[in-house]
N, C-alpha and C. Protein backbone atom coordinates (compact mmCIF):
# COMPACT_ATOMS: atom_id res chain seq x y z
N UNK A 1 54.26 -78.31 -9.47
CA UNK A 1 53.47 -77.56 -8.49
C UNK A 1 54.36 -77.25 -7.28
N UNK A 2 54.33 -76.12 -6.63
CA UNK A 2 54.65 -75.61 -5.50
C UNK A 2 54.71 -76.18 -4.48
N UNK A 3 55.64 -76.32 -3.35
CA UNK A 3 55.35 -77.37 -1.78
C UNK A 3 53.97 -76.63 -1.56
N UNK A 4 53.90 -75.37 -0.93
CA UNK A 4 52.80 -74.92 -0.34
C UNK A 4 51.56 -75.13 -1.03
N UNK A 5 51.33 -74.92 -2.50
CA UNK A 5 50.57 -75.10 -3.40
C UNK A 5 49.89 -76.42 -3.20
N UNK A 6 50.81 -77.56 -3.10
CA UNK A 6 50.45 -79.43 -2.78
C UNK A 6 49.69 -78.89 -1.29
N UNK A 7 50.60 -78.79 -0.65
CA UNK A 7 49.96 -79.01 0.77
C UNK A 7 48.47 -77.70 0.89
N UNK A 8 48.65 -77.06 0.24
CA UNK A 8 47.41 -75.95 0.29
C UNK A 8 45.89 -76.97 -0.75
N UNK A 9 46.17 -77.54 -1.21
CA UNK A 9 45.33 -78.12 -2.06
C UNK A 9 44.97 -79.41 -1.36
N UNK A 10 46.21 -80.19 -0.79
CA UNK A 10 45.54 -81.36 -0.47
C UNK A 10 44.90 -81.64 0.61
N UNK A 11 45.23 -80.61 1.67
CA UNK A 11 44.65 -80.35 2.68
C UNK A 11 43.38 -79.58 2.96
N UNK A 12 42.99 -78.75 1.46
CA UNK A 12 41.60 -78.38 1.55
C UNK A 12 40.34 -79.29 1.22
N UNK A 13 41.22 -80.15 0.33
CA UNK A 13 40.39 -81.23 -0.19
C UNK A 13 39.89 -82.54 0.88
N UNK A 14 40.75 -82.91 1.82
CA UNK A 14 40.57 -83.31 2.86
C UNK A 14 40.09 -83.29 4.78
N UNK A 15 40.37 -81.83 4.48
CA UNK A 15 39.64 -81.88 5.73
C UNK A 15 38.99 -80.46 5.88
N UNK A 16 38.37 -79.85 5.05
CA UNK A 16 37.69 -78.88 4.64
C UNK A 16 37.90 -77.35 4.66
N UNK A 17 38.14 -76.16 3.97
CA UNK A 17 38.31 -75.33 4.02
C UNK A 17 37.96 -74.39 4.97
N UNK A 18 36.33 -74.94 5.78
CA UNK A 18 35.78 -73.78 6.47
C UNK A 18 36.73 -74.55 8.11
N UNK A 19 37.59 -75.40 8.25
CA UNK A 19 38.40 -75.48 8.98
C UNK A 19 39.35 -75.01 9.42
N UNK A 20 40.22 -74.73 8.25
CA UNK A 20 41.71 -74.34 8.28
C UNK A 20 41.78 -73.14 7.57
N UNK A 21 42.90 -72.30 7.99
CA UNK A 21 43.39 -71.11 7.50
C UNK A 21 45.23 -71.51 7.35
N UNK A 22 45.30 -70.79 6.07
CA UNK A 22 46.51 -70.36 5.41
C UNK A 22 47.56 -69.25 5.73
N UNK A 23 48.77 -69.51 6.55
CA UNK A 23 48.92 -68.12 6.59
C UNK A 23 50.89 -68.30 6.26
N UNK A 24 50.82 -67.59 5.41
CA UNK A 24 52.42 -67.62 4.67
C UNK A 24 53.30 -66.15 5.11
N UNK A 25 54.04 -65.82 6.19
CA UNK A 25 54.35 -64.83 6.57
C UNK A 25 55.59 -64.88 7.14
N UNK A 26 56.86 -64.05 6.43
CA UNK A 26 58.26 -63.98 6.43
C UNK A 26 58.24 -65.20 6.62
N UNK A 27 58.15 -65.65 5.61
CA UNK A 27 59.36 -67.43 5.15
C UNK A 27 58.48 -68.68 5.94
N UNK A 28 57.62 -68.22 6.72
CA UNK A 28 57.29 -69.56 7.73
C UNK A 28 55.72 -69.46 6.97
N UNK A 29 55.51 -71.27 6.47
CA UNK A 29 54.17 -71.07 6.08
C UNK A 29 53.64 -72.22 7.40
N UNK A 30 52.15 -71.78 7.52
CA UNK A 30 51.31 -72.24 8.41
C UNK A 30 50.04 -72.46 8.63
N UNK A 31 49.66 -73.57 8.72
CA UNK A 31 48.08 -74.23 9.17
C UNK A 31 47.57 -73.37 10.27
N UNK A 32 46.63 -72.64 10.29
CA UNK A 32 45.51 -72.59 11.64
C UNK A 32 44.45 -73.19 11.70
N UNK A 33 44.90 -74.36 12.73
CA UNK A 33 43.32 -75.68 12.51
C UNK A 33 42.31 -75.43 13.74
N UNK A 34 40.97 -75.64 13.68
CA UNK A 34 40.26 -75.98 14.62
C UNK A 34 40.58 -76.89 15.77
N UNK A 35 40.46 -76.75 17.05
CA UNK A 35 41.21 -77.31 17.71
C UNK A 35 40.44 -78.77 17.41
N UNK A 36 39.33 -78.81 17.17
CA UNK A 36 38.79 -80.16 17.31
C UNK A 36 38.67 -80.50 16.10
N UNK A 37 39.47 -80.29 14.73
CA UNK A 37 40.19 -81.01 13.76
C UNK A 37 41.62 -81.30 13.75
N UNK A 38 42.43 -80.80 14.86
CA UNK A 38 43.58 -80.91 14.94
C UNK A 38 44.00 -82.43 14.70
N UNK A 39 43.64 -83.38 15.31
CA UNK A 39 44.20 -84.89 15.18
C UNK A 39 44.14 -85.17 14.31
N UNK A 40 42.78 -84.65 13.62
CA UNK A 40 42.07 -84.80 12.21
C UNK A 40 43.21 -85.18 10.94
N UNK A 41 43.69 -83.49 11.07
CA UNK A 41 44.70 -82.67 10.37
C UNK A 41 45.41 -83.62 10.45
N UNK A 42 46.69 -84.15 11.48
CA UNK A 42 47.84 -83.99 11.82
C UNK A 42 47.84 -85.72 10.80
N UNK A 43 46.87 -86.61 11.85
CA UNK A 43 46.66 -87.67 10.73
C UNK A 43 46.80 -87.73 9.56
N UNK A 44 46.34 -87.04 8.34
CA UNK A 44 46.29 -86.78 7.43
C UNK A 44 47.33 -86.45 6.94
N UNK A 45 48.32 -85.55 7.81
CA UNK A 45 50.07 -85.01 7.17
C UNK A 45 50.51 -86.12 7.35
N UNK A 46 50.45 -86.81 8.55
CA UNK A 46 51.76 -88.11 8.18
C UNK A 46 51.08 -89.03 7.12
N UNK A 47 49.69 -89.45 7.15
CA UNK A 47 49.40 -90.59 5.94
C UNK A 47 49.78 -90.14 4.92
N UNK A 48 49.53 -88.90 4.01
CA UNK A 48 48.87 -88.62 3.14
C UNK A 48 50.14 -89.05 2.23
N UNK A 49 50.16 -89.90 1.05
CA UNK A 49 52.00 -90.15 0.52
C UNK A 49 51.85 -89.29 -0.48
N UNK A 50 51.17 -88.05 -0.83
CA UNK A 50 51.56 -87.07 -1.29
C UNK A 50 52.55 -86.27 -0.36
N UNK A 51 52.34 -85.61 0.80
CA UNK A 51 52.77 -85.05 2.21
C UNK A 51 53.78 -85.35 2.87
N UNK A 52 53.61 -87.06 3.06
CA UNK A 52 54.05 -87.46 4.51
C UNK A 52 55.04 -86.80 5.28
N UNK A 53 54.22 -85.95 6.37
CA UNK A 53 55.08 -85.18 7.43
C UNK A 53 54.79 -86.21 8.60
N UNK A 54 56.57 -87.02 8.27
CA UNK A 54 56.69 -87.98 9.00
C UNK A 54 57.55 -87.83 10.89
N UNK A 55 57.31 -86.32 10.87
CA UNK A 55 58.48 -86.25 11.92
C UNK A 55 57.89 -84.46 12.54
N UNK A 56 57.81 -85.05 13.79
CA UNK A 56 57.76 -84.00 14.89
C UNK A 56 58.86 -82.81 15.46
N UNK A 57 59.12 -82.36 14.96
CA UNK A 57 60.74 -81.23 15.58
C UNK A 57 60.10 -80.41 16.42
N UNK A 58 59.16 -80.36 16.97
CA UNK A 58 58.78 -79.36 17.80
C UNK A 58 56.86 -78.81 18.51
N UNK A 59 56.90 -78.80 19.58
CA UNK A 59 55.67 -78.23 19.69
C UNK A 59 55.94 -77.28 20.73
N UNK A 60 55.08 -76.28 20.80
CA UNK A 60 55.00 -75.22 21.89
C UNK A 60 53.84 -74.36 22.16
N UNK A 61 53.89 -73.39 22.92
CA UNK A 61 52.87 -72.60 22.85
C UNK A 61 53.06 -71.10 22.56
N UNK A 62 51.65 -70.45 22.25
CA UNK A 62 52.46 -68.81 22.60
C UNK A 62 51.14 -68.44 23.66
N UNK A 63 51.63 -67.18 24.53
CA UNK A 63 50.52 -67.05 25.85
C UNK A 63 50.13 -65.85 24.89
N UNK A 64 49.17 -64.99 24.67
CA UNK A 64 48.83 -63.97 23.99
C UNK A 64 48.20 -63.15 24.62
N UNK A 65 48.14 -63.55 26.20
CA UNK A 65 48.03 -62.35 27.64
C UNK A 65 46.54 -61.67 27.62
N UNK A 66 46.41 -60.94 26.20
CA UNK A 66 45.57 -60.05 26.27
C UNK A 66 44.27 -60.19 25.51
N UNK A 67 45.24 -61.31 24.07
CA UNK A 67 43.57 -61.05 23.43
C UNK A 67 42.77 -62.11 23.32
N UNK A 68 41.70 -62.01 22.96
CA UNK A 68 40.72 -63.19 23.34
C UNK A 68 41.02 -65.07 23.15
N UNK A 69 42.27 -65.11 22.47
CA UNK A 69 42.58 -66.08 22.10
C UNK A 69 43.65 -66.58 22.16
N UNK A 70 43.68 -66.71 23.86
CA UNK A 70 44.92 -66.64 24.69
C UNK A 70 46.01 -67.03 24.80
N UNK A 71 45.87 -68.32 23.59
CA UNK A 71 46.80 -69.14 23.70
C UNK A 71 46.77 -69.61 22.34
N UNK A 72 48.03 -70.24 21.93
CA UNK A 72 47.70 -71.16 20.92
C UNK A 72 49.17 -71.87 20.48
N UNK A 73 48.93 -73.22 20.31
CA UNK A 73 49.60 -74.08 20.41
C UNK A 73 50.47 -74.25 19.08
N UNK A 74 51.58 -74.75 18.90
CA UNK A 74 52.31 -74.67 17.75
C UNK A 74 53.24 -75.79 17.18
N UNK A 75 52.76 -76.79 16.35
CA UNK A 75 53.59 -78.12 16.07
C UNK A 75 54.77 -77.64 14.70
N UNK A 76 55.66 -77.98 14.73
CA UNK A 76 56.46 -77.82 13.84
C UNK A 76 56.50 -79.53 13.48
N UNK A 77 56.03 -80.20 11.87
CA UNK A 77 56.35 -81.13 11.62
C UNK A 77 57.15 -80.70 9.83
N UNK A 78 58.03 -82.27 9.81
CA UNK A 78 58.56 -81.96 8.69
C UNK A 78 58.17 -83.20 7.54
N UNK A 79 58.44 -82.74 6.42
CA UNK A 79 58.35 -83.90 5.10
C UNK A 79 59.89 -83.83 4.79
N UNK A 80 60.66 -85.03 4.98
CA UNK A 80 61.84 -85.26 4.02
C UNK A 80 61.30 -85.65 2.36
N UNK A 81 60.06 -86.35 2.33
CA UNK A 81 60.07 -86.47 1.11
C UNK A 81 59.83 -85.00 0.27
N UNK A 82 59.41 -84.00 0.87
CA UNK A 82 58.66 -82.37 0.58
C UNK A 82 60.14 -81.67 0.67
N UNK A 83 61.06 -82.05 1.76
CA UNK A 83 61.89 -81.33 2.38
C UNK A 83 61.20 -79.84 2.88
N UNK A 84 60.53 -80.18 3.89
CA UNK A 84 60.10 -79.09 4.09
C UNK A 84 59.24 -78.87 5.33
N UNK A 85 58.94 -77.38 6.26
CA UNK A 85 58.69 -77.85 7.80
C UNK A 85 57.65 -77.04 7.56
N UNK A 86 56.65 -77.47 8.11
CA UNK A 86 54.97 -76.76 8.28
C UNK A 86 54.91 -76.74 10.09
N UNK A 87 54.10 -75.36 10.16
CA UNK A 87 54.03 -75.08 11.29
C UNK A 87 52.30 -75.27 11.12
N UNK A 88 51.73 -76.49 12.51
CA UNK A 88 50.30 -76.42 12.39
C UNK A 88 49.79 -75.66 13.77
N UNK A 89 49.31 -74.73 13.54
CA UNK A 89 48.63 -73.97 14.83
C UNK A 89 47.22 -74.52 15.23
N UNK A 90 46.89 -74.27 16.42
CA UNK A 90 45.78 -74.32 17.14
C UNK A 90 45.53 -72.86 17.70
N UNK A 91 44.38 -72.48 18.01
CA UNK A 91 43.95 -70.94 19.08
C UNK A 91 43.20 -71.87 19.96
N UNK A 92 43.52 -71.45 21.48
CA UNK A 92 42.50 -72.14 22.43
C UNK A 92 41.99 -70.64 23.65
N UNK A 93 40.59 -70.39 23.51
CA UNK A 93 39.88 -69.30 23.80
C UNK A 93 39.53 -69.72 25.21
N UNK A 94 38.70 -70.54 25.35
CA UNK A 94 38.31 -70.38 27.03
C UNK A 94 39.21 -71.55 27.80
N UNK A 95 38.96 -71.58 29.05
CA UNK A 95 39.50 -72.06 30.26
C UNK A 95 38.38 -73.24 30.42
N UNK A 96 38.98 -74.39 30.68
CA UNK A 96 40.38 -74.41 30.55
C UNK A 96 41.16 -75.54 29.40
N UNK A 97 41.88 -74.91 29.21
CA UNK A 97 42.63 -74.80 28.10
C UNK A 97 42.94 -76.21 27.65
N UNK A 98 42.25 -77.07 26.69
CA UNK A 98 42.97 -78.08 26.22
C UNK A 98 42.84 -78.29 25.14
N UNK A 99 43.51 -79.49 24.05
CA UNK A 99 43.58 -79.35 22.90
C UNK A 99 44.05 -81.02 22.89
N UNK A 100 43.42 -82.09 21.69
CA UNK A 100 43.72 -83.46 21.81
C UNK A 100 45.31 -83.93 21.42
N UNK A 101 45.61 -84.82 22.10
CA UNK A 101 47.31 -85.04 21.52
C UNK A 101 47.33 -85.80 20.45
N UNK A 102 48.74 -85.23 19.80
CA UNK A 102 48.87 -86.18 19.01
C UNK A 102 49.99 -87.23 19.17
N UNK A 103 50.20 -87.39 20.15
CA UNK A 103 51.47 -88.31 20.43
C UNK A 103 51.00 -89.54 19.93
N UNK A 104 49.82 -90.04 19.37
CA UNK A 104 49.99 -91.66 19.39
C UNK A 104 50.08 -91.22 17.23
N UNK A 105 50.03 -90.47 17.04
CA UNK A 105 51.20 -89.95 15.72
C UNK A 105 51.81 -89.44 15.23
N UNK A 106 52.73 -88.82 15.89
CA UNK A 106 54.25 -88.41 16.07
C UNK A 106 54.55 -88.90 17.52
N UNK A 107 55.31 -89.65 17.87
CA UNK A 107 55.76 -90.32 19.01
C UNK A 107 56.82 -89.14 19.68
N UNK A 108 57.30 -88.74 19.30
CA UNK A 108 58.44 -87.45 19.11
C UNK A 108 57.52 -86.45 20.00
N UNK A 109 56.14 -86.21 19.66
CA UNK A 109 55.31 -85.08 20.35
C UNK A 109 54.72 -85.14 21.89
N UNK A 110 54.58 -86.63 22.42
CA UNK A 110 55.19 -86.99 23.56
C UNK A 110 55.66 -85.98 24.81
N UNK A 111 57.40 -86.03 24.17
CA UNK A 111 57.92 -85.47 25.68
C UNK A 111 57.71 -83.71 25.29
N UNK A 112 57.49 -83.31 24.05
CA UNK A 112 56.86 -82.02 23.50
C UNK A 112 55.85 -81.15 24.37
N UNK A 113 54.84 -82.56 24.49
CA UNK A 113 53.56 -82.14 24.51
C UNK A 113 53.80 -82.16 26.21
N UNK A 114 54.12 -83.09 27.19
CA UNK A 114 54.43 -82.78 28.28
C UNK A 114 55.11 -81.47 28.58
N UNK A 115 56.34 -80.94 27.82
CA UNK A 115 56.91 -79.43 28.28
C UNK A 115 56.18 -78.43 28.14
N UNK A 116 55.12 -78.26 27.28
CA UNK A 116 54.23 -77.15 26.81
C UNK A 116 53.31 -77.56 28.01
N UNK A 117 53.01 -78.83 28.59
CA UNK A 117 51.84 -78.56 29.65
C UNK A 117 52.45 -77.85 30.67
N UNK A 118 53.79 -78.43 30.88
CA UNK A 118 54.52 -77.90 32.57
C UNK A 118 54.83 -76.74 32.55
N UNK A 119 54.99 -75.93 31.18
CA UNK A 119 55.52 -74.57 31.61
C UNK A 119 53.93 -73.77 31.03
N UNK A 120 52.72 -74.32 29.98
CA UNK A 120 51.78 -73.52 29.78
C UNK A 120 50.44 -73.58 30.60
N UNK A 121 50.64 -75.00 30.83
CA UNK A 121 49.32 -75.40 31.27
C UNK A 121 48.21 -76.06 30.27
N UNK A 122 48.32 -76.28 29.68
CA UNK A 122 47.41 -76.39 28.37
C UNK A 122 47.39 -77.84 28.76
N UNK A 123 46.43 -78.66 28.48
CA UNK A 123 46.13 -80.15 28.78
C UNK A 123 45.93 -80.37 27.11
N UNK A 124 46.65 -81.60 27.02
CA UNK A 124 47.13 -82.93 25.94
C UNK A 124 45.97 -83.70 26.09
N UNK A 125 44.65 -83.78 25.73
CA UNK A 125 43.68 -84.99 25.83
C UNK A 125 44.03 -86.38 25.45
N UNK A 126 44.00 -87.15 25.93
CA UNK A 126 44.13 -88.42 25.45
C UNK A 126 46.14 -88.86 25.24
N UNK A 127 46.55 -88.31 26.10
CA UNK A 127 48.02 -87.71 26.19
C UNK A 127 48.54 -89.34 27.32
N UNK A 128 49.54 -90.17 26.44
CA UNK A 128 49.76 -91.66 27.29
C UNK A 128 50.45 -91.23 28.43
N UNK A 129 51.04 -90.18 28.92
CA UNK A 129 51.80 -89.92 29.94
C UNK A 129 51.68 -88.58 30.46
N UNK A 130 50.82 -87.46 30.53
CA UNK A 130 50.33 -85.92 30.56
C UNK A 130 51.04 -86.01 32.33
N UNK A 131 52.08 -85.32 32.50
CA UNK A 131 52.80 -85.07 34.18
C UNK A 131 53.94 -84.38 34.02
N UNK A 132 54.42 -83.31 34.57
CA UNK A 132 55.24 -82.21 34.94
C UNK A 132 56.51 -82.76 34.69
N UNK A 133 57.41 -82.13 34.11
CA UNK A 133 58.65 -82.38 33.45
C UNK A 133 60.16 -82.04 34.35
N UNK A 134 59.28 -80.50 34.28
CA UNK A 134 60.93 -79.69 35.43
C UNK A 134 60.26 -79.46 36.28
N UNK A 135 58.77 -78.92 36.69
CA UNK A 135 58.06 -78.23 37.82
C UNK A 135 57.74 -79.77 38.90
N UNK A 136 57.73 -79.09 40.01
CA UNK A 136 57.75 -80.34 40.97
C UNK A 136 55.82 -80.55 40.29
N UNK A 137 55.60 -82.28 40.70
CA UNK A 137 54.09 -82.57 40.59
C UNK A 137 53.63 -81.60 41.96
N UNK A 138 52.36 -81.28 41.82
CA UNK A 138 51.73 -79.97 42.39
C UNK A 138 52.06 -78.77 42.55
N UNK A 139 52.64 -78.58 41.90
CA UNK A 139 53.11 -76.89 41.85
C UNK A 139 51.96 -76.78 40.61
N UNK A 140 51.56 -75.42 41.35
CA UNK A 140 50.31 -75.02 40.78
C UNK A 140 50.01 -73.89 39.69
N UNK A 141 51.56 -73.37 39.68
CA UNK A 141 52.10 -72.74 38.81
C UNK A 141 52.46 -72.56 37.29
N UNK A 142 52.48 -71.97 35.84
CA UNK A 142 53.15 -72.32 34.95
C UNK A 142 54.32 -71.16 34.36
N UNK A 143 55.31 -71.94 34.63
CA UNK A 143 56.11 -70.49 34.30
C UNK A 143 56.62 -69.88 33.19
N UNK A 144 55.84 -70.52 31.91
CA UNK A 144 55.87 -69.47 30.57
C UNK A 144 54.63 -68.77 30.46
N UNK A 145 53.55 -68.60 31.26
CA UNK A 145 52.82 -67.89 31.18
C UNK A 145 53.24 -66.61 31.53
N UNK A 146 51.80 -65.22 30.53
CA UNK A 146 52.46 -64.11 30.68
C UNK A 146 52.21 -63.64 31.98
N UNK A 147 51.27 -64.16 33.24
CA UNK A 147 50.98 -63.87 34.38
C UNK A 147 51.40 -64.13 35.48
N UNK A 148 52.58 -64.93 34.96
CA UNK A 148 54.00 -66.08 36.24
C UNK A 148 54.43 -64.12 36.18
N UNK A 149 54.84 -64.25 37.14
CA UNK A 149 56.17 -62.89 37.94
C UNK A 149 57.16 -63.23 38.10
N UNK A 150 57.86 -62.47 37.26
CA UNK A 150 59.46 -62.41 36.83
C UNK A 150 60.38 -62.84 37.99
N UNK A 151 59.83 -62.26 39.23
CA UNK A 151 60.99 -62.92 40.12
C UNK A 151 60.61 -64.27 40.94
N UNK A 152 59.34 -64.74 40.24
CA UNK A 152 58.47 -66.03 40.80
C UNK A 152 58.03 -65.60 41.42
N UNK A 153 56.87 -66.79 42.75
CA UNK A 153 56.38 -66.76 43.37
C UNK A 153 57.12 -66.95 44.61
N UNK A 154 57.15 -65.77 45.20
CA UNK A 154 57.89 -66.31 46.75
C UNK A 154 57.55 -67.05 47.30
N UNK A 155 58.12 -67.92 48.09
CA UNK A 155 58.47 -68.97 48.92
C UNK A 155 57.75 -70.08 48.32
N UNK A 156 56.78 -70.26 47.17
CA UNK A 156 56.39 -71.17 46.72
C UNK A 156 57.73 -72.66 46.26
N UNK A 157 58.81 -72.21 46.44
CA UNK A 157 59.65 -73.28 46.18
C UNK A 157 60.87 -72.74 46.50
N UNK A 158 61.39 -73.78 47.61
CA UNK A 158 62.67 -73.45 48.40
C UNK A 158 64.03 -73.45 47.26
N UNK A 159 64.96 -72.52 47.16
CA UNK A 159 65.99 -72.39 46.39
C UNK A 159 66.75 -73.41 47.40
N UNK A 160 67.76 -73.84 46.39
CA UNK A 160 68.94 -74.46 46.86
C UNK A 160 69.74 -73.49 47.84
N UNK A 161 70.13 -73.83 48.62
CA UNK A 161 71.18 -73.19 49.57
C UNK A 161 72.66 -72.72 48.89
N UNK A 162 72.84 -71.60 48.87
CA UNK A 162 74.01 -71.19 48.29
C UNK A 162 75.52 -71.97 49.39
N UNK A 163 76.61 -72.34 48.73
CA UNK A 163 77.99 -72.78 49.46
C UNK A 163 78.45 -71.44 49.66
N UNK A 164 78.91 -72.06 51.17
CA UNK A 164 79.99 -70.96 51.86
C UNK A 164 80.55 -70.80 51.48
């Protein structure tokens, strides 16, 4: 049987079809989960010892500016036993924006899940350490959003002083 085929099957069987969507497009295949099956899900990839996507390489967001589903969050985990990297998505629609962490399974998703808050804004529920990474604490700002301005916010944060 097929990687995608296993993981398309065992994952319908477990945490239900009218949940998740399938989407296999130029080379990258991918989960779109309900945000409030996400832990659900993610649980299930590392237990499952058909699966085990034992390892976090990545989370992020994308801002989508315009359409109703503004945002949506993006874990890249992998199976060495599968050899192989699944991208699990989330869509998060209204304000304000959060989605549950999974850091207490992938430990790796952690300092992840902190960079996607400081530059998206998106809140980590249940997140052991959720606090600003590069942005000073209270800056009210996020600067991968599509509504930050390219040359920032003036005077909101003093530049370093250029040398004579």
């Amino acid at each position: 049987m097929e990687v995608k085929e296993l993981i398309i099957n065992k994952v319908k069987e477990n945490i239900g079809e009218a949940n998740i969507e399938f989407v296999d497009a130029i080379g990258d295949f991918s989960i779109i989960v309900k945000k409030e099956k996400l832990f659900e899900l993610a649980k299930f990839l590392k237990e499952s010892p058909e699966l085990e996507f034992v390892m976090c390489k990545d989370v992020t967001a994308i801002d989508w500016a315009t359409r109703k589903k503004r945002f949506s969050t993006v874990y890249h985990v992998y199976s060495f036993k599968l050899n192989f990297t699944l991208r699990v998505k989330t869509n998060l629609v209204v304000e304000p924006y959060k989605v549950e962490s999974v850091a207490s399974i992938w430990e790796s998703a952690n300092w992840y899940e902190r960079e996607t808050f400081d530059m998206y804004g998106i809140e980590f529920v249940n997140h052991p350490d959720l606090r600003r990474m590069y942005m000073p604490e209270g800056f009210e700002y996020y600067p991968l959003r599509k509504d930050f301005p390219v040359m920032g916010i003036p005077g909101s944060l003093p530049l370093p002083q250029k040398p004579e």
